[in-house]
Protein backbone atom coordinates (compact mmCIF):
# COMPACT_ATOMS: atom_id res chain seq x y z
CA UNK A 1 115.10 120.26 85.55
CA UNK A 2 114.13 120.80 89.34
CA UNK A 3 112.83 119.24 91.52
CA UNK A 4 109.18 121.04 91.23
CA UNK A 5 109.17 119.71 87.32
CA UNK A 6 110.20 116.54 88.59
CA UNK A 7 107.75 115.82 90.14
CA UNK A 8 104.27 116.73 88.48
CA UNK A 9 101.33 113.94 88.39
CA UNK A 10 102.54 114.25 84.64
CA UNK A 11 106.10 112.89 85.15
CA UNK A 12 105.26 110.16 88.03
CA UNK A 13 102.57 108.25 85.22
CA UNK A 14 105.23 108.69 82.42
CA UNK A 15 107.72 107.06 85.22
CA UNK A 16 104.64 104.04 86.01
CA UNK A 17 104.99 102.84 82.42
CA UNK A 18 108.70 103.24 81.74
CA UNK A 19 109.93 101.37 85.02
CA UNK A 20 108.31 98.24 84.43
CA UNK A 21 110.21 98.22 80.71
CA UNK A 22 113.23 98.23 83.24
CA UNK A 23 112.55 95.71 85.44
CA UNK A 24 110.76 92.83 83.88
CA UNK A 25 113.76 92.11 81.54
CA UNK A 26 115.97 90.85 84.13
CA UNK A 27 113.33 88.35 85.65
CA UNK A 28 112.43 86.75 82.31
CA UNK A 29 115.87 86.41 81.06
CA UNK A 30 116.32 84.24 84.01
CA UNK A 31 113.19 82.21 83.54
CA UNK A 32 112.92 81.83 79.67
CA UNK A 33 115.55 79.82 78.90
CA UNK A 34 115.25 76.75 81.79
CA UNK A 35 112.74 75.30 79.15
CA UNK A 36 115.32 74.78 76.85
CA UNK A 37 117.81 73.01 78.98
CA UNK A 38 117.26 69.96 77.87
CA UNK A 39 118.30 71.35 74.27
CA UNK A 40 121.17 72.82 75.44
CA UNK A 41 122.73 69.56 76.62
CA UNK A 42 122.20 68.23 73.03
CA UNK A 43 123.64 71.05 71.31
CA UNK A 44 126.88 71.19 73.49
CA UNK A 45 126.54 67.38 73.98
CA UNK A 46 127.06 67.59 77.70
CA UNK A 47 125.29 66.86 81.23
CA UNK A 48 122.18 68.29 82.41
CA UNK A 49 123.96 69.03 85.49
CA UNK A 50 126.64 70.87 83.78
CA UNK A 51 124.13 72.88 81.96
CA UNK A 52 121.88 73.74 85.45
CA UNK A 53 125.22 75.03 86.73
CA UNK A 54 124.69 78.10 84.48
CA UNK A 55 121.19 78.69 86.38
CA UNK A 56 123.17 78.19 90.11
CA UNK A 57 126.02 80.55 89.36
CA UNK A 58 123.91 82.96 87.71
CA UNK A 59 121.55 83.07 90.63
CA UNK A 60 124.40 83.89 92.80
CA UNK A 61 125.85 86.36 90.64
CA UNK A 62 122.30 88.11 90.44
CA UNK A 63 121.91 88.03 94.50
CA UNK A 64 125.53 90.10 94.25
CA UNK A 65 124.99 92.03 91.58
CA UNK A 66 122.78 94.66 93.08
CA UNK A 67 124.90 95.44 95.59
CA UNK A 68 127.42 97.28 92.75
CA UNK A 69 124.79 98.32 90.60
CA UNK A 70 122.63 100.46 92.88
CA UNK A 71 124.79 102.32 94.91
CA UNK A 72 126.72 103.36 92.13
CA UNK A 73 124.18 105.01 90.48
CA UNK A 74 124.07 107.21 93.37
CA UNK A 75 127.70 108.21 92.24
CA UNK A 76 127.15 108.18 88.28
CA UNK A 77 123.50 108.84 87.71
CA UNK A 78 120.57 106.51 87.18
CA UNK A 79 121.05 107.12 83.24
CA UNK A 80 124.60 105.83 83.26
CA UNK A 81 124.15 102.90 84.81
CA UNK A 82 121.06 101.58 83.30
CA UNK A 83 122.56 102.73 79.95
CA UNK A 84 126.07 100.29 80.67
CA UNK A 85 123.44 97.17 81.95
CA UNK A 86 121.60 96.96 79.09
CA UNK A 87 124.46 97.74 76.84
CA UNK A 88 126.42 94.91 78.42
CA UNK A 89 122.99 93.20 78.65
CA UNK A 90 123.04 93.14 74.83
CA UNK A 91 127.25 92.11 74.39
CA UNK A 92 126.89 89.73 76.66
CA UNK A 93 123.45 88.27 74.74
CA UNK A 94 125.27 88.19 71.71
CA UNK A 95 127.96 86.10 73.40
CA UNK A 96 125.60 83.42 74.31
CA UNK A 97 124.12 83.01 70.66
CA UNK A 98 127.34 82.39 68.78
CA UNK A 99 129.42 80.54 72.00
CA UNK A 100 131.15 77.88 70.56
CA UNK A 101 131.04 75.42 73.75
CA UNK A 102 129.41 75.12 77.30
CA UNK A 103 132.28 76.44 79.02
CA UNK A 104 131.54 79.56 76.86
CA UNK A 105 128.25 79.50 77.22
CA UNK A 106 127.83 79.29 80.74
CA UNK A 107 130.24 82.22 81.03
CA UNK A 108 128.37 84.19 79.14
CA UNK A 109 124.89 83.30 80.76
CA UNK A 110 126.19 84.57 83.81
CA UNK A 111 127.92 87.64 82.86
CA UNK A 112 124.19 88.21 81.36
CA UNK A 113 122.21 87.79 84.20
CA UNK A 114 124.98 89.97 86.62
CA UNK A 115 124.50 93.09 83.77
CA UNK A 116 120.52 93.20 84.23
CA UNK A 117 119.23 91.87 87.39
CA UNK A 118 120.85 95.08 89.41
CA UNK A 119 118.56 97.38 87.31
CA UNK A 120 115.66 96.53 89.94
CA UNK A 121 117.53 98.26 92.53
CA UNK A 122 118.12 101.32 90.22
CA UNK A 123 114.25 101.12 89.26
CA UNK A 124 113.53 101.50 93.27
CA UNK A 125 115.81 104.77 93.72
CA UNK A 126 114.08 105.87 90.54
CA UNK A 127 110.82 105.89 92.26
CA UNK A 128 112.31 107.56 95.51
CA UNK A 129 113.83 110.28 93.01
CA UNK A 130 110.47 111.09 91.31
CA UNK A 131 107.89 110.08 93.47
CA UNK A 132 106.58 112.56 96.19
CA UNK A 133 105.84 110.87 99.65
CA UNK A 134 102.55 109.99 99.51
CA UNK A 135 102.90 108.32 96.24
CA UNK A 136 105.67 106.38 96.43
CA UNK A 137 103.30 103.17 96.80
CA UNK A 138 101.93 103.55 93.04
CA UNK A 139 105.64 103.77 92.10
CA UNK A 140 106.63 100.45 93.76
CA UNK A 141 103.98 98.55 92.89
CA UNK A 142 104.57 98.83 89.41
CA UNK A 143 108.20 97.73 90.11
CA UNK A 144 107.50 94.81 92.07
CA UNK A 145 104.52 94.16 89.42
CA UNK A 146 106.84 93.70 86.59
CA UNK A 147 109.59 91.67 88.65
CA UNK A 148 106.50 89.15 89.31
CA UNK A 149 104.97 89.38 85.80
CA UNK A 150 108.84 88.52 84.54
CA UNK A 151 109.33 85.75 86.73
CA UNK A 152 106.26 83.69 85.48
CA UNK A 153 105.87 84.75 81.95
CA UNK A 154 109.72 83.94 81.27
CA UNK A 155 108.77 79.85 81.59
CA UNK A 156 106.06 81.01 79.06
CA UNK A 157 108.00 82.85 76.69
CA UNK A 158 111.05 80.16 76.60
CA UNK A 159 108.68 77.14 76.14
CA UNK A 160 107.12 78.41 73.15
CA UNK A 161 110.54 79.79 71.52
CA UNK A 162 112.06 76.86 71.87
CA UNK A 163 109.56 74.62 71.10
CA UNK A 164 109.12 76.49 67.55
CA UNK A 165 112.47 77.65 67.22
CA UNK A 166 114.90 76.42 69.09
CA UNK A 167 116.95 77.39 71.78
CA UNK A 168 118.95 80.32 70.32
CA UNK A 169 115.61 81.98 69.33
CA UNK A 170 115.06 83.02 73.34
CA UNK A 171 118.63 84.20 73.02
CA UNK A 172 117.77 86.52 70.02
CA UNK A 173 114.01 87.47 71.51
CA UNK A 174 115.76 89.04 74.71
CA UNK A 175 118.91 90.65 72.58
CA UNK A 176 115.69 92.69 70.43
CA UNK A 177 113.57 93.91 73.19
CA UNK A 178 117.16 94.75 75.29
CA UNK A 179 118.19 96.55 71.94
CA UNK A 180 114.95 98.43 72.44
CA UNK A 181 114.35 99.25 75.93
CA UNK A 182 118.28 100.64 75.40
CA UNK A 183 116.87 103.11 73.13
CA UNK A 184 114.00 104.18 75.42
CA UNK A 185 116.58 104.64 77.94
CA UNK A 186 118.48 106.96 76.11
CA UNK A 187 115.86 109.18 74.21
CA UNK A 188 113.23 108.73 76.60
CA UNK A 189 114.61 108.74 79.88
CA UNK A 190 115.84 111.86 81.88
CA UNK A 191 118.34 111.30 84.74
CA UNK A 192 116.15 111.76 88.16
CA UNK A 193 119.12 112.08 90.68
CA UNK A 194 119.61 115.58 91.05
CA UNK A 195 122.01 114.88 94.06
CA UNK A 196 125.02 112.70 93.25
CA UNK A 197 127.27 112.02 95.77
CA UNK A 198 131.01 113.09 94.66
CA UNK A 199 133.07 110.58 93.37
CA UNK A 200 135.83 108.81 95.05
CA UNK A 201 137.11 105.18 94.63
CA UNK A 202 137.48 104.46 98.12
CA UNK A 203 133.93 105.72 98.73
CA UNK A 204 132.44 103.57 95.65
CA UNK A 205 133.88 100.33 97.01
CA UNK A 206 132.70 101.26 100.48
CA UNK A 207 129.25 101.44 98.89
CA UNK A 208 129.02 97.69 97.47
CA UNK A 209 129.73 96.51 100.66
CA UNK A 210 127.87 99.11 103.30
CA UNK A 211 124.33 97.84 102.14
CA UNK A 212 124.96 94.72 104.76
CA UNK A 213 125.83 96.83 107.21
CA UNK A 214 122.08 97.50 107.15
CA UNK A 215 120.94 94.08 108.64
CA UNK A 216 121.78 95.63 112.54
CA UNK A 217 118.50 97.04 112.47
CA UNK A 218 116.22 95.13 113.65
CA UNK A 219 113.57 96.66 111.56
CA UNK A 220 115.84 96.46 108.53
CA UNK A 221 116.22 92.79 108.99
CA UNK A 222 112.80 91.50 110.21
CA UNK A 223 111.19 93.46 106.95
CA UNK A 224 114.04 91.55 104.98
CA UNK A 225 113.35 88.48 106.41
CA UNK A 226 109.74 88.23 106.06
CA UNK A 227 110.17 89.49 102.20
CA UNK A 228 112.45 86.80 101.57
CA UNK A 229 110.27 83.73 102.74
CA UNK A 230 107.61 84.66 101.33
CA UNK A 231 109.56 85.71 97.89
CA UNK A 232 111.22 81.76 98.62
CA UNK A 233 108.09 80.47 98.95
CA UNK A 234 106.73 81.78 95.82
CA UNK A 235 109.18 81.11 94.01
CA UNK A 236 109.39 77.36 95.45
CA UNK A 237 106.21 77.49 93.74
CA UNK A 238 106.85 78.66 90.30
CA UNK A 239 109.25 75.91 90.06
CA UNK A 240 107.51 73.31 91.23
CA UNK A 241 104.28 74.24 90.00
CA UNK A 242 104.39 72.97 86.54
CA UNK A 243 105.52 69.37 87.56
CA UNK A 244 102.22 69.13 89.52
CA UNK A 245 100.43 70.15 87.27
CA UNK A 246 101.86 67.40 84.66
CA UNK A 247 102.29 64.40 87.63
CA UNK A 248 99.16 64.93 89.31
CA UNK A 249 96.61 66.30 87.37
CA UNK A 250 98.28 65.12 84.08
CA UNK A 251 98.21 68.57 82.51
CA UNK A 252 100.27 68.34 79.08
CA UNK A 253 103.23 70.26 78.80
CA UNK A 254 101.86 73.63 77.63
CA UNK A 255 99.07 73.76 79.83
CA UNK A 256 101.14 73.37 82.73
CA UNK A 257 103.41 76.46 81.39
CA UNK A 258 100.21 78.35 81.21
CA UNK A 259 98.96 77.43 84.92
CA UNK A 260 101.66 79.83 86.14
CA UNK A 261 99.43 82.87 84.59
CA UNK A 262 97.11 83.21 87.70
CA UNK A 263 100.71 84.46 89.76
CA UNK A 264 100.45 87.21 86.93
CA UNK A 265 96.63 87.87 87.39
CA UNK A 266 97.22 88.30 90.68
CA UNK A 267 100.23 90.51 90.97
CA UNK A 268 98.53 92.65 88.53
CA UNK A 269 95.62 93.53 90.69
CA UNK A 270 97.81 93.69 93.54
CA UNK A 271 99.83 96.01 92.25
CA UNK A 272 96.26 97.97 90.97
CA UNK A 273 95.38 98.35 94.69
CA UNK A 274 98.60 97.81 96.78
CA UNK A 275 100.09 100.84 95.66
CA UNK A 276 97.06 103.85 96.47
CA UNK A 277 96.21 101.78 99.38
CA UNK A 278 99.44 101.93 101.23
CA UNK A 279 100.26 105.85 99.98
CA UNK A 280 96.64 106.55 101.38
CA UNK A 281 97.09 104.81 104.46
CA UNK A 282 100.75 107.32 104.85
CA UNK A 283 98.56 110.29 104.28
CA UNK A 284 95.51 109.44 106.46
CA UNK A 285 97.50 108.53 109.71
CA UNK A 286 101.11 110.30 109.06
CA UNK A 287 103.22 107.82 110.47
CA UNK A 288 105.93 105.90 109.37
CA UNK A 289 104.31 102.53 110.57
CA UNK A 290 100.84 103.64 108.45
CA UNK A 291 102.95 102.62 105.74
CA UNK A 292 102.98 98.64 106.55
CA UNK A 293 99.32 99.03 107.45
CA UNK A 294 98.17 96.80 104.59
CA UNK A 295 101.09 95.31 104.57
CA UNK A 296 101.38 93.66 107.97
CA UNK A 297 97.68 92.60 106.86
CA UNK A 298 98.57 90.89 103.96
CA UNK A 299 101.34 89.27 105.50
CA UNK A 300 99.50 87.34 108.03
CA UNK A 301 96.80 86.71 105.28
CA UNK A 302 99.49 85.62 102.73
CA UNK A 303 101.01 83.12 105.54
CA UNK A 304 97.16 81.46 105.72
CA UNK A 305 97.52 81.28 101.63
CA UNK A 306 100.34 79.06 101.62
CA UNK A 307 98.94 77.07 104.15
CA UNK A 308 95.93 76.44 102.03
CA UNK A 309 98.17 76.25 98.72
CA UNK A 310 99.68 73.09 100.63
CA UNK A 311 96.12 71.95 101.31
CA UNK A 312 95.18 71.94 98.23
CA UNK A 313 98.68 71.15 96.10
CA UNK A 314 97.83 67.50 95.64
CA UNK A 315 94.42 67.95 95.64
CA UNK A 316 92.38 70.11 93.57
CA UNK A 317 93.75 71.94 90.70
CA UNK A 318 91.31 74.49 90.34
CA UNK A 319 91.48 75.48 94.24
CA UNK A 320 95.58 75.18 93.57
CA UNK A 321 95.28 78.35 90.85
CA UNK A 322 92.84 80.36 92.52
CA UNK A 323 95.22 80.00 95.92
CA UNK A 324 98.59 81.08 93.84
CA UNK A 325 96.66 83.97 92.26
CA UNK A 326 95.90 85.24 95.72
CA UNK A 327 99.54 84.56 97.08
CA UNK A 328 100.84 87.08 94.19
CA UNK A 329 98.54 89.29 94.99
CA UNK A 330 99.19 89.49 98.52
CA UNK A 331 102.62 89.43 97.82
CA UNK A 332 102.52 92.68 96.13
CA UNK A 333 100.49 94.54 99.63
CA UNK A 334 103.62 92.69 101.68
CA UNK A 335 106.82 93.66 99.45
CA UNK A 336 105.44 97.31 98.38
CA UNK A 337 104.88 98.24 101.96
CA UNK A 338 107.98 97.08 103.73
CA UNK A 339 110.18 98.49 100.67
CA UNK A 340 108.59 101.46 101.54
CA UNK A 341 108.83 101.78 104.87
CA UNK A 342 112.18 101.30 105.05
CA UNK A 343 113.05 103.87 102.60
CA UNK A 344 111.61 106.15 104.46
CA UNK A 345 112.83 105.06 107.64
CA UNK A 346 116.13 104.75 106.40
CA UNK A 347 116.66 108.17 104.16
CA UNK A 348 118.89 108.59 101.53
CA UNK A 349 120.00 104.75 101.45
CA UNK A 350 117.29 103.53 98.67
CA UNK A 351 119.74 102.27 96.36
CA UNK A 352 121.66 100.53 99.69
CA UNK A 353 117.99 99.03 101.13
CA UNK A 354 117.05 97.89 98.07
CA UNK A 355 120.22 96.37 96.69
CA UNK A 356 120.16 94.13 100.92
CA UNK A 357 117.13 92.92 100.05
CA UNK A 358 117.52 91.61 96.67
CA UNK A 359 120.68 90.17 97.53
CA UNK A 360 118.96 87.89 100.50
CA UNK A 361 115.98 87.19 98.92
CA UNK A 362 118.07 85.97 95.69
CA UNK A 363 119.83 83.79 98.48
CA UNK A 364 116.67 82.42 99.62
CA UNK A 365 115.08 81.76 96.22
CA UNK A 366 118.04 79.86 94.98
CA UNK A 367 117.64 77.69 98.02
CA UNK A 368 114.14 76.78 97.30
CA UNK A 369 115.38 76.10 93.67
CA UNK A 370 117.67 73.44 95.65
CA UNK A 371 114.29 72.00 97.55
CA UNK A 372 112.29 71.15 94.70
CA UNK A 373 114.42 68.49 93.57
CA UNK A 374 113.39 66.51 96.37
CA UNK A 375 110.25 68.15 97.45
CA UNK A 376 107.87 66.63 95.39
CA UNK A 377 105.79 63.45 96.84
CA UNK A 378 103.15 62.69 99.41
CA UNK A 379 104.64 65.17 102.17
CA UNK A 380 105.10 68.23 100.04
CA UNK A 381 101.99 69.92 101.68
CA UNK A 382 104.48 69.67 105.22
CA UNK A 383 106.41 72.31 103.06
CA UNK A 384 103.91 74.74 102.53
CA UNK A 385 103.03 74.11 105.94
CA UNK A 386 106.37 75.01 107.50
CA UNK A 387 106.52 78.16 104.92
CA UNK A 388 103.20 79.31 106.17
CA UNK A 389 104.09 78.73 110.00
CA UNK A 390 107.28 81.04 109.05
CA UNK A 391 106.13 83.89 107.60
CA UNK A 392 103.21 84.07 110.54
CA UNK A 393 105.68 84.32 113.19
CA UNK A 394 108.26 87.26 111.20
CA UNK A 395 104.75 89.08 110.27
CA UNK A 396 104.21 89.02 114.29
CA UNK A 397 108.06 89.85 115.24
CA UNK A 398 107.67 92.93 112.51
CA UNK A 399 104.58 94.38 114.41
CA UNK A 400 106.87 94.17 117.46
CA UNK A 401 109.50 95.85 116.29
CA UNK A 402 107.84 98.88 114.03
CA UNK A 403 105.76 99.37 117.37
CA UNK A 404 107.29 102.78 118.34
CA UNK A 405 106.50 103.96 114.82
CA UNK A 406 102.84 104.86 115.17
CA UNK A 407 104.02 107.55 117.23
CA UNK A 408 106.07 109.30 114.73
CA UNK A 409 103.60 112.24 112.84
CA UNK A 410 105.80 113.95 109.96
CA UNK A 411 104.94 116.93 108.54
CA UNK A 412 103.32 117.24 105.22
CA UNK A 413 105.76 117.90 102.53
CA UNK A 414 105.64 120.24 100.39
CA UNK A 415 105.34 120.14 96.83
CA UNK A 416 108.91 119.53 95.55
CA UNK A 417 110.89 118.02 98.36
CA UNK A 418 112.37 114.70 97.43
CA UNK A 419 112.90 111.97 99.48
CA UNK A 420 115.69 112.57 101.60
CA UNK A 421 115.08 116.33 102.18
CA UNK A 422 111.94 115.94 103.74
CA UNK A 423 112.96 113.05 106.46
CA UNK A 424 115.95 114.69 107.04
CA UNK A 425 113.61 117.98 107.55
CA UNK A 426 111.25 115.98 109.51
CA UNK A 427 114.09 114.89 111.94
CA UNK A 428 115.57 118.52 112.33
CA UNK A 429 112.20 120.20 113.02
CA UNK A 430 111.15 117.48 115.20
CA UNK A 431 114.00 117.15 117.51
CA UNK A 432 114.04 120.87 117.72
CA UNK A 433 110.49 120.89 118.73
CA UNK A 434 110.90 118.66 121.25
CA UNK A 435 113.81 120.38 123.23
CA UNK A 436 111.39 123.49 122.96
CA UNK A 437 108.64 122.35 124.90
CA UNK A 438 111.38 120.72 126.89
CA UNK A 439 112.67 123.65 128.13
CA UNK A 440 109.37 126.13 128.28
CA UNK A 441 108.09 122.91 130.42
CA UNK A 442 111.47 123.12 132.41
CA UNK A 443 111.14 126.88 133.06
CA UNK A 444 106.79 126.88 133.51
CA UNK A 445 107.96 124.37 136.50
CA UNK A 446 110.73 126.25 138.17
CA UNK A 447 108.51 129.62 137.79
CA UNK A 448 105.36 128.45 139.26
CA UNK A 449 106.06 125.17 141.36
CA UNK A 450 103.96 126.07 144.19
CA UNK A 451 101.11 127.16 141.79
CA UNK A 452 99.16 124.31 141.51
CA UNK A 453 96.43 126.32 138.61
CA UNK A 454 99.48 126.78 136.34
CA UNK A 455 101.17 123.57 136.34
CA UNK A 456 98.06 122.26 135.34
CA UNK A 457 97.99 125.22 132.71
CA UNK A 458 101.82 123.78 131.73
CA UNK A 459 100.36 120.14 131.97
CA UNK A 460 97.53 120.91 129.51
CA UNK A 461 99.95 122.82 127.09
CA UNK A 462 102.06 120.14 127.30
CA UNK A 463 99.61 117.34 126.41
CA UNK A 464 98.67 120.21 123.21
CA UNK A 465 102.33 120.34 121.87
CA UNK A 466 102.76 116.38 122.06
CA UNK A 467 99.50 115.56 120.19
CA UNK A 468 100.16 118.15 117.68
CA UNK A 469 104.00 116.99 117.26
CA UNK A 470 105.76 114.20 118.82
CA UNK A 471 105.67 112.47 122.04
CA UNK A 472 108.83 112.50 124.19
CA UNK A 473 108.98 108.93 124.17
CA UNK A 474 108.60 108.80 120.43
CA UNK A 475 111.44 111.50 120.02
CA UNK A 476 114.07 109.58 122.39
CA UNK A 477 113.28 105.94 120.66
CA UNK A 478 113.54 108.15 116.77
CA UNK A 479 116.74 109.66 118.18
CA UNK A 480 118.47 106.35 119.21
CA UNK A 481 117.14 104.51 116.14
CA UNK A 482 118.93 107.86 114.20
CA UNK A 483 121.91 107.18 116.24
CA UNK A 484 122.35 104.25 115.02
CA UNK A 485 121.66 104.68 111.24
CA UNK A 486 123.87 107.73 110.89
CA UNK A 487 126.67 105.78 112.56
CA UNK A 488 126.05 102.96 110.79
CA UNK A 489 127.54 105.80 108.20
């Protein structure tokens, strides 16, 4: 298949339905079974804190995981690998039904959760694979839709299992639809990277650990950075959100698992209007930075959210909902544009960008697991507070440091070019462009320096070539920032 068949409108809204099937398993198979911890400490007739130790190391193992997973699906395919996670996905499922202690168990919880949570990294090079430029957005979005979507509706999904069922009936609910999204992977699903790197061991391993060689860049890091508060944040209030509602507005159980559906609401319509906005935003003003457009917006918006989310946390209910709906939303406009941004920044290194920033937002997240044990009281609006005050100040470092990349006008690509072939096409053409008007300006000088008529001829041509191309400046701050990636190599 080549690239020109890979990439008609058909394929791309085949590709917006099948990726979320990838990517919300992981997030719920996390979430659906902390319900039914209290069960599980019966049925092994252990600690509570023995049994959270499953959800710790499994956390951990999920903030590594991508880092193997991704990048070696630019070596083996994007088939392979998800084929082999859900696959083990389903072993490892099995394991946990019919384990005979918590020792057991826990192992294989967490060999579980390290199979499947990688497969959002994958999903993300999917979309750079299929998706031409100026739709990459749409592609995203539904990505970062589904990862949100899992995340709340897992609480959901476990509390009613369990409550009817029992605990090994979550167990059996994720081992049917992981049997099933198996088989849509391998009838449905046609391998998208047409450009696998060779294989060598040495070069594998060298890939699992390269992604963190990433974080030099500033701009790699600050878009990190910001993604991971504010994923930490939400997250902080997932968990936390259903005690609130049960303590302070003495919600019953159920209803409290249900006030987490307005973070689904929302990341729904974000992800309805996150993705065209930010691909038309690339088209209309061809620059790299165009790209975080509406998301630099709704990052500074999102930081006012949380302020109000801590406003409101201990006061209002109905406010509360309405303010968490708009968080997800806006989370959506802030993760689908920096994701973005930096795979086009960085070329060639989705599965690497991707797999850095689930690892530290994993990192983060677990943390704020950590906090709500002792959040909760009179002062946890200062927390939402000091979350708020955070993300403001990245959102403002972030402007800083994209600032040289309004400057930067790619060509249009053409019909067919993937990814990495048109930045790297982009660079070529516009470093060669450069050194051309460099040196007709060099030689216009030298000809005619005491002509005053045609240096302002020379001037004006000048001032032509840079606003139809690139500006000097522009070119030496892309060149350096190259520099850097490629020897980051």
């Amino acid at each position: 298949m080549s690239n020109e068949e890979k990439k008609t409108p058909q394929s791309t809204k085949q590709m917006v339905l099948i990726l979320p099937c990838f990517a919300i398993l992981g997030p719920i198979s996390n979430m659906a079974y902390l319900p039914a911890l209290t069960q599980l400490t019966e049925f092994y007739d252990t600690s509570l804190e023995i049994v959270t130790l499953s959800v710790s190391i499994a956390t951990f193992l999920g903030a590594i995981s991508p880092l193997i997973w991704a990048p070696s699906s630019d070596f083996f395919g994007r088939k392979k690998i998800l084929v082999t996670q859900f696959f083990l996905f389903c072993l490892m499922t099995i394991g946990c039904i019919f384990a005979p202690n918590i020792q057991t168990f826990i192992v294989f919880r967490v060999l579980e959760a390290g199979s499947l949570i990688g497969s959002i990294g994958v999903c993300f090079a999917i979309v750079m694979d299929v998706f031409p430029v100026y739709s990459r957005g749409k592609g995203l979005a539904a990505v970062i839709f589904a990862m949100t979507t899992g995340t709340i509706i897992g609480p959901v999904i476990g509390g009613v299992l369990t409550d009817k069922w029992g605990w090994k009936s979550i167990f059996i609910f994720l081992l049917i639809v992981s049997f099933l999204i198996l088989l849509v992977v391998i009838f449905f699903f046609h391998e998208t990277n047409l450009n696998k790197k060779p294989y060598a061991l040495k070069k594998l391993i060298f890939s699992w650990v390269r992604p963190v060689i990433f974080l030099k860049q500033k701009m790699v890091i600050t878009s990190v950075l910001v993604n991971a508060v504010s994923f930490s944040a939400m997250y902080f209030t997932m968990v936390l959100l259903p005690t609130v509602m049960q303590k302070t507005f003495n919600w019953s159980k159920m209803n409290s698992g249900l006030s987490l559906m307005p973070f689904g609401i929302g990341g729904l319509l974000g992800s309805m209007f996150a993705g065209p906005l930010i691909d038309y935003s690339r088209k209309k003003y061809k620059t790299l930075g165009s790209r975080l457009l509406p998301g630099v917006f709704g990052s500074f918006l999102l930081s006012v959210t949380v302020v109000l989310i801590g406003a409101t946390v201990l006061e209002s209910s109905t406010s509360l909902l309405a303010f968490t709906s708009v968080f997800a939303w806006l989370f959506v406009f802030l993760s689908s544009g920096t994701q973005t941004f930096l795979f086009e920044e960085i070329p060639g290194e989705t599965a690497s960008i991707s797999s850095i920033m689930a690892l530290v937002q994993f990192i983060f997240s677990s943390v704020s697991v950590q906090l709500t044990a002792t959040a909760y009281g009179p002062n946890l609006n200062i927390w939402y507070y000091a979350y708020g005050g955070v993300i403001f100040i990245f959102s403002f470092v972030l402007i800083y440091v994209i600032r040289n990349r309004w400057e930067y006008i790619p060509d249009k690509p053409k019909e067919g070019e993937n990814g990495k072939d048109i930045e790297m096409k982009e660079k070529k053409s516009s470093t060669d462009r450069d050194l051309s008007n460099k040196n007709s300006t060099d030689t216009s000088h030298s000809d005619n320096n005491t002509d005053v008529e045609n240096n302002s001829d020379d001037s004006d041509d000048s001032d032509d070539s840079i606003e139809s191309n690139y500006s000097d400046e522009s070119i030496n701050n892309y060149k350096k920032s190259s520099a850097t990636e490629f020897s980051s190599e």
